[in-house]
PDB file of N, CA and C in Angstrom:
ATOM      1  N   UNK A   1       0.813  -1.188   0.000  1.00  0.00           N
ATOM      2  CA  UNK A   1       0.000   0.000   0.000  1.00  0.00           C
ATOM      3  C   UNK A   1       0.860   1.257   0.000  1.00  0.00           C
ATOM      4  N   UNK A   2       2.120   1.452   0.923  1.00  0.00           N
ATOM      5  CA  UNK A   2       3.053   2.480   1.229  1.00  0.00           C
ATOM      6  C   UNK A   2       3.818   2.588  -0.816  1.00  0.00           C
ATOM      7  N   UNK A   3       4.029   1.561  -1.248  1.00  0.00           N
ATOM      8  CA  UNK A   3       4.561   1.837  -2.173  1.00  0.00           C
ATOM      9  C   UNK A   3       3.419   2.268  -3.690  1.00  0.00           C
ATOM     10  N   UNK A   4       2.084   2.330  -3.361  1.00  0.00           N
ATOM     11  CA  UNK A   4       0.919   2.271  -3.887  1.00  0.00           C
ATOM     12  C   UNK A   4       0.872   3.579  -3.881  1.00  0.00           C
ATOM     13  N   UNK A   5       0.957   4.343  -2.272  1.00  0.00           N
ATOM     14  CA  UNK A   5       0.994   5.820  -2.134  1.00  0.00           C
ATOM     15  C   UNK A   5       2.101   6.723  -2.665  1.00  0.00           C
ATOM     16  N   UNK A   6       2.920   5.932  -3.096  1.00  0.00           N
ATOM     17  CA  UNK A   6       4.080   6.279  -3.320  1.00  0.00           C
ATOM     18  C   UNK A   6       4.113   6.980  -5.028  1.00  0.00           C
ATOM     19  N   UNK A   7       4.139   5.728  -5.540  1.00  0.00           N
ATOM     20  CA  UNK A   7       3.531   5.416  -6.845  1.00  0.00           C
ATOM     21  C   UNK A   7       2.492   6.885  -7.649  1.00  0.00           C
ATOM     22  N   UNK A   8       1.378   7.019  -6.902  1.00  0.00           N
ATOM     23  CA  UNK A   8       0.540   8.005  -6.475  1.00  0.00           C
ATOM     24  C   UNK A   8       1.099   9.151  -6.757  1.00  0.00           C
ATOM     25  N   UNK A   9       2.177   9.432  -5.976  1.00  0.00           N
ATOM     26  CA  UNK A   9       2.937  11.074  -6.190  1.00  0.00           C
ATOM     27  C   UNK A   9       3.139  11.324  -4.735  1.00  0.00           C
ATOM     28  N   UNK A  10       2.112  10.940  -3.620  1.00  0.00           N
ATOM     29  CA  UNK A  10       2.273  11.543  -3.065  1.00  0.00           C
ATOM     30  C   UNK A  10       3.599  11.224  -1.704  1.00  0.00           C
ATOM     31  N   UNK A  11       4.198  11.916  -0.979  1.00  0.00           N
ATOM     32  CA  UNK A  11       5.302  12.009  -0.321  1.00  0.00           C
ATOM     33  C   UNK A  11       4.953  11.866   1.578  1.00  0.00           C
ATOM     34  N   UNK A  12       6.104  11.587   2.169  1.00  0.00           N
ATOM     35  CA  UNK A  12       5.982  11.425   3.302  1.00  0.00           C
ATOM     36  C   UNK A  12       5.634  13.101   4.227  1.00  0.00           C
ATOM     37  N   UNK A  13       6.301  14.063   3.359  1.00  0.00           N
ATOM     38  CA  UNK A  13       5.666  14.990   4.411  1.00  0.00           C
ATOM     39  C   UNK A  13       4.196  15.704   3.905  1.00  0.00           C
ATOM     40  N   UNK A  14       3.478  14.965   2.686  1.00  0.00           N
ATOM     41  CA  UNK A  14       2.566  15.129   2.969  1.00  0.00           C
ATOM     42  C   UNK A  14       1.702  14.606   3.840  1.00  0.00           C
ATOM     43  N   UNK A  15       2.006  13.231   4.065  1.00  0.00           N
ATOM     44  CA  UNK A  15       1.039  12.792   5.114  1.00  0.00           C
ATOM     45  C   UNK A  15       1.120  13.387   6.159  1.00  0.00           C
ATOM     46  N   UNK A  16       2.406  13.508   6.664  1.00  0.00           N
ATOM     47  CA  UNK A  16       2.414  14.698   7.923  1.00  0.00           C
ATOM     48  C   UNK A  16       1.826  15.717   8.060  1.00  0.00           C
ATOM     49  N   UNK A  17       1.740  16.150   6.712  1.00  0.00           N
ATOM     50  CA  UNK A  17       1.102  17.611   6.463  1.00  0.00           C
ATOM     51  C   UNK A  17      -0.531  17.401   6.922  1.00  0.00           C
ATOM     52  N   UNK A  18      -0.940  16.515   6.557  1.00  0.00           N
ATOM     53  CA  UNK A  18      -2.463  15.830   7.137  1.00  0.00           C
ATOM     54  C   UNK A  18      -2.362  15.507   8.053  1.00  0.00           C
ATOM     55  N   UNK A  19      -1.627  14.838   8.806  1.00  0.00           N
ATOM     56  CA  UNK A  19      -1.768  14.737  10.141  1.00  0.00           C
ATOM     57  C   UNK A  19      -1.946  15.991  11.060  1.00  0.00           C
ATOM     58  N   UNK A  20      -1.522  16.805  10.892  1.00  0.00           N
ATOM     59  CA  UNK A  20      -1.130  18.379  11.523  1.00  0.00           C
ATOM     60  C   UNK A  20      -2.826  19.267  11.185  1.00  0.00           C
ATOM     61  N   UNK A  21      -2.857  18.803   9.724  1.00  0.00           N
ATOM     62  CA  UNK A  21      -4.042  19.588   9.423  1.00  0.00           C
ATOM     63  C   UNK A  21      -5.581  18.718  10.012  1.00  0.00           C
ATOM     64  N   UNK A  22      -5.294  17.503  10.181  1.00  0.00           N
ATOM     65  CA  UNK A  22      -6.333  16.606  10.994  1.00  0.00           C
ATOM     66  C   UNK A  22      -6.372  17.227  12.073  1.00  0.00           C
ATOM     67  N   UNK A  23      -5.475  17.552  13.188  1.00  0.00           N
ATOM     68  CA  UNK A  23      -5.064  18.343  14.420  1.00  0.00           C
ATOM     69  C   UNK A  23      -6.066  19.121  14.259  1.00  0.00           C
ATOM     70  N   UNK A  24      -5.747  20.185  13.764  1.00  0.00           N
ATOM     71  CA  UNK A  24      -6.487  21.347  13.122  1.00  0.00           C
ATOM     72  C   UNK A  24      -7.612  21.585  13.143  1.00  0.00           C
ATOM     73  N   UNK A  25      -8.275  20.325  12.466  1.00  0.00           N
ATOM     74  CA  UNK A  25      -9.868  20.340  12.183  1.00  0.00           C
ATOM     75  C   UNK A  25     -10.223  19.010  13.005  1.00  0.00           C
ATOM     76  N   UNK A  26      -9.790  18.677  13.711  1.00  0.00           N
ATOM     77  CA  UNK A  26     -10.533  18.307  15.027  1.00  0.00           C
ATOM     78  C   UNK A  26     -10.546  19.256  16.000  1.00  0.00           C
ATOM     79  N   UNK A  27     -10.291  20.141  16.586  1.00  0.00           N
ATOM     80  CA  UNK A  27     -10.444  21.438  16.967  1.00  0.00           C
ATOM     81  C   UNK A  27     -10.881  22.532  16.750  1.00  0.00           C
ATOM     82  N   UNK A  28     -11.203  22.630  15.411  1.00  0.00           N
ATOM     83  CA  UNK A  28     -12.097  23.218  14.643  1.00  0.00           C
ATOM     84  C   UNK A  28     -13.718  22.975  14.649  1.00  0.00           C
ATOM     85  N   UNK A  29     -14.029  21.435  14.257  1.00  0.00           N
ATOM     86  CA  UNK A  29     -15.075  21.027  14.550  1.00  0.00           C
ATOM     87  C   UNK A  29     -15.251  20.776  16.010  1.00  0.00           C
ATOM     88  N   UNK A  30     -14.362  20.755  16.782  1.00  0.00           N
ATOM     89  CA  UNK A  30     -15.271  20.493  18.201  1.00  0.00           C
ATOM     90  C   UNK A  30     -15.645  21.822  18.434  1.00  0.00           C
ATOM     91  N   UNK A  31     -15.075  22.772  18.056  1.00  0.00           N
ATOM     92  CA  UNK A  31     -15.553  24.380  18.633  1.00  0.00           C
ATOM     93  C   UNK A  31     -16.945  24.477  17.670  1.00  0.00           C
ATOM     94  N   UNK A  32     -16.552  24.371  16.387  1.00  0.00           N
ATOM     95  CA  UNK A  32     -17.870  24.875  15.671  1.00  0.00           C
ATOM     96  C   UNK A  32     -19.530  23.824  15.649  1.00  0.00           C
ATOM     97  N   UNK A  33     -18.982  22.569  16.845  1.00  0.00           N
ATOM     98  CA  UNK A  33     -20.049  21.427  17.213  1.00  0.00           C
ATOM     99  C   UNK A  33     -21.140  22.224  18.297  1.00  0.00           C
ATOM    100  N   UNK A  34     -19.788  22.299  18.707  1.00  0.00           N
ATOM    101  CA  UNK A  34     -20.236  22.847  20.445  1.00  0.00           C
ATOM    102  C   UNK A  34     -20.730  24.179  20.329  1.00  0.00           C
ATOM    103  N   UNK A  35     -20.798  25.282  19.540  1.00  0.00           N
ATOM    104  CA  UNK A  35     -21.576  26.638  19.243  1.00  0.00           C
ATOM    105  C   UNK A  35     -22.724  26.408  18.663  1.00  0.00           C
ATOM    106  N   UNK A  36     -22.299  25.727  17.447  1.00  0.00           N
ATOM    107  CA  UNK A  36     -23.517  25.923  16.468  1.00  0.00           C
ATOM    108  C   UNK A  36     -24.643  24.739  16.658  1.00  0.00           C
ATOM    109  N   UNK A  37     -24.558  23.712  17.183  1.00  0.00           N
ATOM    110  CA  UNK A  37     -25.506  22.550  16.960  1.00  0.00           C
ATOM    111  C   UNK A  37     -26.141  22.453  18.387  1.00  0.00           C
ATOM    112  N   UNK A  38     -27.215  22.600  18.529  1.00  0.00           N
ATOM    113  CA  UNK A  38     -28.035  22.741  19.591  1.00  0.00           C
ATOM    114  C   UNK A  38     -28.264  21.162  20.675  1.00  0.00           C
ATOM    115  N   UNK A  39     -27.367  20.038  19.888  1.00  0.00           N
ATOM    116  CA  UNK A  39     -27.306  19.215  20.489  1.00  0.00           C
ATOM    117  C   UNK A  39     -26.122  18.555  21.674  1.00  0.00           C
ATOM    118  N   UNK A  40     -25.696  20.043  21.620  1.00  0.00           N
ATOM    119  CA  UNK A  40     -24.534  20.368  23.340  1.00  0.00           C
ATOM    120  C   UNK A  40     -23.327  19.356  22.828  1.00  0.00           C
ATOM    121  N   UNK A  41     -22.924  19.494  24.062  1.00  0.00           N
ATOM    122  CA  UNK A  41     -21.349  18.995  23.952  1.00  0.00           C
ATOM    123  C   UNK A  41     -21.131  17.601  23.786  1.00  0.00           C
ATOM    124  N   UNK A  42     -21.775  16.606  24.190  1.00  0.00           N
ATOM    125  CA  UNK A  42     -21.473  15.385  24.017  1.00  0.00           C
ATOM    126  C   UNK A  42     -20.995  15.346  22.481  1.00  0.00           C
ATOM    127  N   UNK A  43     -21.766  15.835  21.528  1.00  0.00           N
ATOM    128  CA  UNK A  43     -21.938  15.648  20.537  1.00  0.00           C
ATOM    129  C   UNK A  43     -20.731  15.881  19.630  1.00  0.00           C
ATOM    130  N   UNK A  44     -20.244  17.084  19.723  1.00  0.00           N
ATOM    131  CA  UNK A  44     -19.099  18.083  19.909  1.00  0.00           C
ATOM    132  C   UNK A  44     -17.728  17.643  20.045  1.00  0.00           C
ATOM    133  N   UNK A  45     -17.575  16.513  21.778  1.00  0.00           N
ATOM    134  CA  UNK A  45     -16.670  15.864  21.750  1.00  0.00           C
ATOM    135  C   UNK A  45     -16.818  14.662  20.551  1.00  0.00           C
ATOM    136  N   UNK A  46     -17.432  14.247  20.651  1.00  0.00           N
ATOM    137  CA  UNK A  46     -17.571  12.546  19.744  1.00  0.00           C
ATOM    138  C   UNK A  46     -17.351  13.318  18.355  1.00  0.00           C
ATOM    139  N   UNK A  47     -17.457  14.659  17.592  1.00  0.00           N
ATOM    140  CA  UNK A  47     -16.620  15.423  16.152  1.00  0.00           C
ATOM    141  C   UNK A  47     -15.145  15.039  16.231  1.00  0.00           C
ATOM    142  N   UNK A  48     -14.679  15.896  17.650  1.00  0.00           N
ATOM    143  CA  UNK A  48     -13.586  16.398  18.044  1.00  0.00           C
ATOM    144  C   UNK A  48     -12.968  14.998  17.908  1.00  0.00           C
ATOM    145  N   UNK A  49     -13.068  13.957  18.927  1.00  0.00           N
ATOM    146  CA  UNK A  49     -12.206  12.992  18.777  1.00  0.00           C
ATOM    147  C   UNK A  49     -12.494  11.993  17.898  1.00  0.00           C
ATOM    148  N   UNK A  50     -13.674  11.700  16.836  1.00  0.00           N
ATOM    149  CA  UNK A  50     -13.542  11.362  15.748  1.00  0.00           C
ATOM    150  C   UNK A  50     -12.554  11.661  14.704  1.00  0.00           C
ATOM    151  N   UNK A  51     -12.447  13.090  14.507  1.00  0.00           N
ATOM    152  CA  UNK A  51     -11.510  13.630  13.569  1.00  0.00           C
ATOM    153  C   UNK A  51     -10.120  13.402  14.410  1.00  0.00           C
ATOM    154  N   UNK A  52      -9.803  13.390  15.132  1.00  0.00           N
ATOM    155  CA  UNK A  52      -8.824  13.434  15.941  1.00  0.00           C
ATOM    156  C   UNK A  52      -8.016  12.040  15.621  1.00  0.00           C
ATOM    157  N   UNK A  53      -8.909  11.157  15.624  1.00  0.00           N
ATOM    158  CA  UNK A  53      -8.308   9.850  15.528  1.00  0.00           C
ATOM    159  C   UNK A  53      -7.483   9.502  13.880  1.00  0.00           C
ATOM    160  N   UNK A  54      -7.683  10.747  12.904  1.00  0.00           N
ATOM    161  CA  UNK A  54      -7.104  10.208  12.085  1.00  0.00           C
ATOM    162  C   UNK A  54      -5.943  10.878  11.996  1.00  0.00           C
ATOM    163  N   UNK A  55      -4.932  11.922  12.547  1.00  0.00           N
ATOM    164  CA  UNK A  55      -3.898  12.306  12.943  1.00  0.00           C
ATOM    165  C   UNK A  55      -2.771  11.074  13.307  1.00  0.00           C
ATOM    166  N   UNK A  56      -3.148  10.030  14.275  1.00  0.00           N
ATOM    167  CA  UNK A  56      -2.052   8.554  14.194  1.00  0.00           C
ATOM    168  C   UNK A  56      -2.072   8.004  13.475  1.00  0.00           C
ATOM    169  N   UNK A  57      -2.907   7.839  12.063  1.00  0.00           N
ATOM    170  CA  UNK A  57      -2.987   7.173  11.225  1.00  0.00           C
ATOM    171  C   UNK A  57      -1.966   8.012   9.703  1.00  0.00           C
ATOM    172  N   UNK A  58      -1.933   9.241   9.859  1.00  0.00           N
ATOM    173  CA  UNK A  58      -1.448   9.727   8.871  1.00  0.00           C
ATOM    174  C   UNK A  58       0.148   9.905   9.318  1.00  0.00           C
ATOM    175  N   UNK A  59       0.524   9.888  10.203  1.00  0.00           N
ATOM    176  CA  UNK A  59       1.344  10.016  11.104  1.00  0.00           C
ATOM    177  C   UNK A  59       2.083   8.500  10.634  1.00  0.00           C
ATOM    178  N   UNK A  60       1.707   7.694  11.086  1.00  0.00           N
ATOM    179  CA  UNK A  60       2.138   6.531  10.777  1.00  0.00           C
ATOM    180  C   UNK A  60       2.641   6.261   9.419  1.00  0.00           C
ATOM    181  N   UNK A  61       1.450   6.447   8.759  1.00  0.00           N
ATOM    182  CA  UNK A  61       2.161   6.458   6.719  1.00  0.00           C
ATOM    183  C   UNK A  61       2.744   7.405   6.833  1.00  0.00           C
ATOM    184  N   UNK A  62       2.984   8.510   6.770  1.00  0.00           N
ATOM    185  CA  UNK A  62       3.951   9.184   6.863  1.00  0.00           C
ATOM    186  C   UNK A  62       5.823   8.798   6.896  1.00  0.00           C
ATOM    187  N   UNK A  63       5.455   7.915   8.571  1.00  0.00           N
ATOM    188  CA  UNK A  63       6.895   7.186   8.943  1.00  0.00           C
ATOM    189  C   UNK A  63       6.753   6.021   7.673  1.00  0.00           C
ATOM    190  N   UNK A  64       6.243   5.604   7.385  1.00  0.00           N
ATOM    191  CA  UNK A  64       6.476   4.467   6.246  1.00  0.00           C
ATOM    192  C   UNK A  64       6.913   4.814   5.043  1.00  0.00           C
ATOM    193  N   UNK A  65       6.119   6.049   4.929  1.00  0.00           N
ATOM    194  CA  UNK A  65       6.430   6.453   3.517  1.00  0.00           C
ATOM    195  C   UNK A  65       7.878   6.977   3.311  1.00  0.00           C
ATOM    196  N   UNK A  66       8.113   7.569   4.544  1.00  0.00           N
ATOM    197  CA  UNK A  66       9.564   7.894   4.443  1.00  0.00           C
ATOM    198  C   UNK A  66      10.698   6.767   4.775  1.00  0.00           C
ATOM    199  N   UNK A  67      10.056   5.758   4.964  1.00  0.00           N
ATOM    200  CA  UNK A  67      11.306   4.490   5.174  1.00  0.00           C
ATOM    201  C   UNK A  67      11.305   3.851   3.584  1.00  0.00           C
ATOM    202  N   UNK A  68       9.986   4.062   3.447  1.00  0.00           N
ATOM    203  CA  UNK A  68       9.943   3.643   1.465  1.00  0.00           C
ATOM    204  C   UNK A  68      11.110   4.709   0.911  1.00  0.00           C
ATOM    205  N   UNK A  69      10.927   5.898   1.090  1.00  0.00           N
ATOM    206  CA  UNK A  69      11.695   6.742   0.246  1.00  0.00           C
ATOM    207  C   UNK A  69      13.144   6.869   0.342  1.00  0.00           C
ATOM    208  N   UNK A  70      13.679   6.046   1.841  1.00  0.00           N
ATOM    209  CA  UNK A  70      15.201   6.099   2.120  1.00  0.00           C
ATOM    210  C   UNK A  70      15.651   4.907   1.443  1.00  0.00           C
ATOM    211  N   UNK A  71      14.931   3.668   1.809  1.00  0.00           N
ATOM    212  CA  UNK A  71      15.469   2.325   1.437  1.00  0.00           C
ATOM    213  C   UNK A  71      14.724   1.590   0.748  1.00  0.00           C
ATOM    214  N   UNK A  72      13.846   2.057   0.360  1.00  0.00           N
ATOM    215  CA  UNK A  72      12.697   0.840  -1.013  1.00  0.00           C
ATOM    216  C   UNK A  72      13.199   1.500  -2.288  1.00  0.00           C
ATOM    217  N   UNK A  73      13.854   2.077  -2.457  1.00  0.00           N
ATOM    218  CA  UNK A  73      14.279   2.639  -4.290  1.00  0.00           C
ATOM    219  C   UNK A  73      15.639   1.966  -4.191  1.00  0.00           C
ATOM    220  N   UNK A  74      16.244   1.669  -5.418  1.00  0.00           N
ATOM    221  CA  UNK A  74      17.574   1.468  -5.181  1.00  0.00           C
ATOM    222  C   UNK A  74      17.997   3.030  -5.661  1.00  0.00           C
ATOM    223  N   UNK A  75      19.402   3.106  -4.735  1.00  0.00           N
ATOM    224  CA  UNK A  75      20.104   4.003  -5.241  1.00  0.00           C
ATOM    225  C   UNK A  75      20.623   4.423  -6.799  1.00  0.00           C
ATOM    226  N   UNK A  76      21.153   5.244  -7.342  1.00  0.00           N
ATOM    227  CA  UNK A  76      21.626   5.688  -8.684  1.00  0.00           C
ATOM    228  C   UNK A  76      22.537   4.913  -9.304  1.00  0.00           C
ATOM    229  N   UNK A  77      23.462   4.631  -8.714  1.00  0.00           N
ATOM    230  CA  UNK A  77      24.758   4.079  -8.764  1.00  0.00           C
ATOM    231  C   UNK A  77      24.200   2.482  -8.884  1.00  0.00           C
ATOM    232  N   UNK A  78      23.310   1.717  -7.781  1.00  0.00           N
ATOM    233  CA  UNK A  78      23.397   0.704  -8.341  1.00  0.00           C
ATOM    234  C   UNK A  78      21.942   0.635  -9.122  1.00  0.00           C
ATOM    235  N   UNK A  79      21.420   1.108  -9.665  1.00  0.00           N
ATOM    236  CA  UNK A  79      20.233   1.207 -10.993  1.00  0.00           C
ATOM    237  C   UNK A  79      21.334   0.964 -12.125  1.00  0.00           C
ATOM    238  N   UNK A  80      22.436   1.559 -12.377  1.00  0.00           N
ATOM    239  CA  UNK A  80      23.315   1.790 -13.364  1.00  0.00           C
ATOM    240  C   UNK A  80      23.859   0.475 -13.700  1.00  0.00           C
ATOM    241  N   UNK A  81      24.155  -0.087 -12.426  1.00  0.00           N
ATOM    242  CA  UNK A  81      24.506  -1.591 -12.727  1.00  0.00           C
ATOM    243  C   UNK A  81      23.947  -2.674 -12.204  1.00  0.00           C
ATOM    244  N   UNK A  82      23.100  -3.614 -12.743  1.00  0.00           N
ATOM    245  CA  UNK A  82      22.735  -4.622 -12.322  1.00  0.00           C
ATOM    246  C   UNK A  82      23.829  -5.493 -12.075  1.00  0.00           C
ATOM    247  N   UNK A  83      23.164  -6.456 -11.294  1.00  0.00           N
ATOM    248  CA  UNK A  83      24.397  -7.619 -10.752  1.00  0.00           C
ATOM    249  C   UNK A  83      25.225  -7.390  -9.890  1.00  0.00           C
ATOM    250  N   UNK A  84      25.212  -6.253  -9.212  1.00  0.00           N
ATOM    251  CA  UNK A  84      26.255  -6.214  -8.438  1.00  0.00           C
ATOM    252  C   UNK A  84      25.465  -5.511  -6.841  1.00  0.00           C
ATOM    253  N   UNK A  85      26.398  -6.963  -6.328  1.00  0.00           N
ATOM    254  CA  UNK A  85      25.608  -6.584  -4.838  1.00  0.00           C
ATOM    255  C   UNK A  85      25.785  -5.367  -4.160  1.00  0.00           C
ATOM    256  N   UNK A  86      24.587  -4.733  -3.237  1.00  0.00           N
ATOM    257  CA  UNK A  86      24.790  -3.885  -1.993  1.00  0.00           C
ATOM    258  C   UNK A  86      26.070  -3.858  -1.497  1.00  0.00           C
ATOM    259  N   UNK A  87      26.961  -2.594  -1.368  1.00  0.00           N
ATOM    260  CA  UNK A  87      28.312  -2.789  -0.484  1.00  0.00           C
ATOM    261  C   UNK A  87      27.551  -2.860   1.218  1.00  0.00           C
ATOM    262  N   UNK A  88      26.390  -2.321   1.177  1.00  0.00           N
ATOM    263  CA  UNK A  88      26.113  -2.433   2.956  1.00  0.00           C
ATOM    264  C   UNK A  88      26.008  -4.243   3.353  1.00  0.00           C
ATOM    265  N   UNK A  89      25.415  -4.930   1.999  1.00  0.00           N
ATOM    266  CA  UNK A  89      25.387  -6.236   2.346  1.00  0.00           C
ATOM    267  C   UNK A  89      26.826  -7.064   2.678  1.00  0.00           C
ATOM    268  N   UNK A  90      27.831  -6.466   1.570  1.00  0.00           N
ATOM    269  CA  UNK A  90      29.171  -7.003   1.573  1.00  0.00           C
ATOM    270  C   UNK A  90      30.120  -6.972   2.762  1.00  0.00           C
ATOM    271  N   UNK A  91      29.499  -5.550   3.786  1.00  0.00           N
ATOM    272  CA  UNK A  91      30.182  -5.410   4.781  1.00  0.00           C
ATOM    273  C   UNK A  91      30.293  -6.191   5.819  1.00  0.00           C
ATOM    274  N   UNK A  92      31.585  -6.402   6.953  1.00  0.00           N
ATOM    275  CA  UNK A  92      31.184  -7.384   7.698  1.00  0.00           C
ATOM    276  C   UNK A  92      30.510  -6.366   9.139  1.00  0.00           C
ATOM    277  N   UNK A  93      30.048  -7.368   9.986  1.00  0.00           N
ATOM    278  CA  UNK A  93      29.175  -6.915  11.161  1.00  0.00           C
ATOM    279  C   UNK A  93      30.600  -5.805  12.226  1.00  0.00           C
ATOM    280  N   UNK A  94      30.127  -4.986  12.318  1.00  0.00           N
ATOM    281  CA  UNK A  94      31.041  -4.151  13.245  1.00  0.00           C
ATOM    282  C   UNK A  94      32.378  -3.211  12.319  1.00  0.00           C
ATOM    283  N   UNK A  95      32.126  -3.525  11.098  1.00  0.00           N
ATOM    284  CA  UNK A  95      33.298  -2.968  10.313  1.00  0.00           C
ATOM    285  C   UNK A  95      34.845  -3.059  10.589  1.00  0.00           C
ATOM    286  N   UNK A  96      34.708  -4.571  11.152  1.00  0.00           N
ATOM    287  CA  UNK A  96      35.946  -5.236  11.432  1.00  0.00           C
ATOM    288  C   UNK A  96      36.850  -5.539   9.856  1.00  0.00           C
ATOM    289  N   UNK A  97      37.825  -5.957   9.671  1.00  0.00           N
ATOM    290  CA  UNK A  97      38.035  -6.769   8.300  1.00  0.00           C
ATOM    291  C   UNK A  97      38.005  -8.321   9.055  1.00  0.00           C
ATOM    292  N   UNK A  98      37.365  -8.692   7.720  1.00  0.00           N
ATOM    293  CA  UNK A  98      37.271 -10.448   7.935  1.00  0.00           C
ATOM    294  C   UNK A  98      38.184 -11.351   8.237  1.00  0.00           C
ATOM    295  N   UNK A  99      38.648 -11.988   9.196  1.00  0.00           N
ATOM    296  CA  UNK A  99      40.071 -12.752   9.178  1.00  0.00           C
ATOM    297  C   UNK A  99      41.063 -12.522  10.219  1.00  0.00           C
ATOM    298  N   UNK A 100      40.455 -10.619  10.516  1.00  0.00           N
ATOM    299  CA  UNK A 100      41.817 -10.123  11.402  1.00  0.00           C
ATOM    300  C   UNK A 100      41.483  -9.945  12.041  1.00  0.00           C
TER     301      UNK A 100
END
């Protein structure tokens, strides 16, 4: 799906950008629940933290989308050449040399 959104156009700080603007307009609608609708506050809250709840969700793709965009593409260098492995794979654990 992350690479679906991807695909799409759209980017990791947009989702953030929705998350922030979800913020926004869950606070928005709980004020304009709670003035304008004659059915008082209960009502008001249950806007507020409805909208509210989709702020962790955009938040989340967000972090995905940006782990897609660091490490789900291959780099330039190896697009250019097939067949030839990752040097991060080639490395050994601790950046010891092998043997010594």
């Amino acid at each position: 799906m992350v690479g679906m959104l991807c695909k799409m156009g759209l980017s990791s700080n947009v989702m953030y950008t929705m998350g922030f603007v979800s913020i926004g307009m869950s606070v928005a609608s709980w004020m304009l629940s709670r003035n304008l609708e004659p059915a008082g506050i209960d009502r008001a809250d249950r806007w507020g933290i409805y909208i509210g709840q989709w702020a962790p969700t955009f938040f989340a793709l967000g972090c995905a989308m940006r782990m897609e965009e660091q490490w789900g593409r291959p780099r330039p260098h190896e697009a250019m050449e097939p067949g030839r492995e990752r040097l991060r794979e080639a490395e050994p654990v601790g950046g010891a040399p092998v043997g010594g």
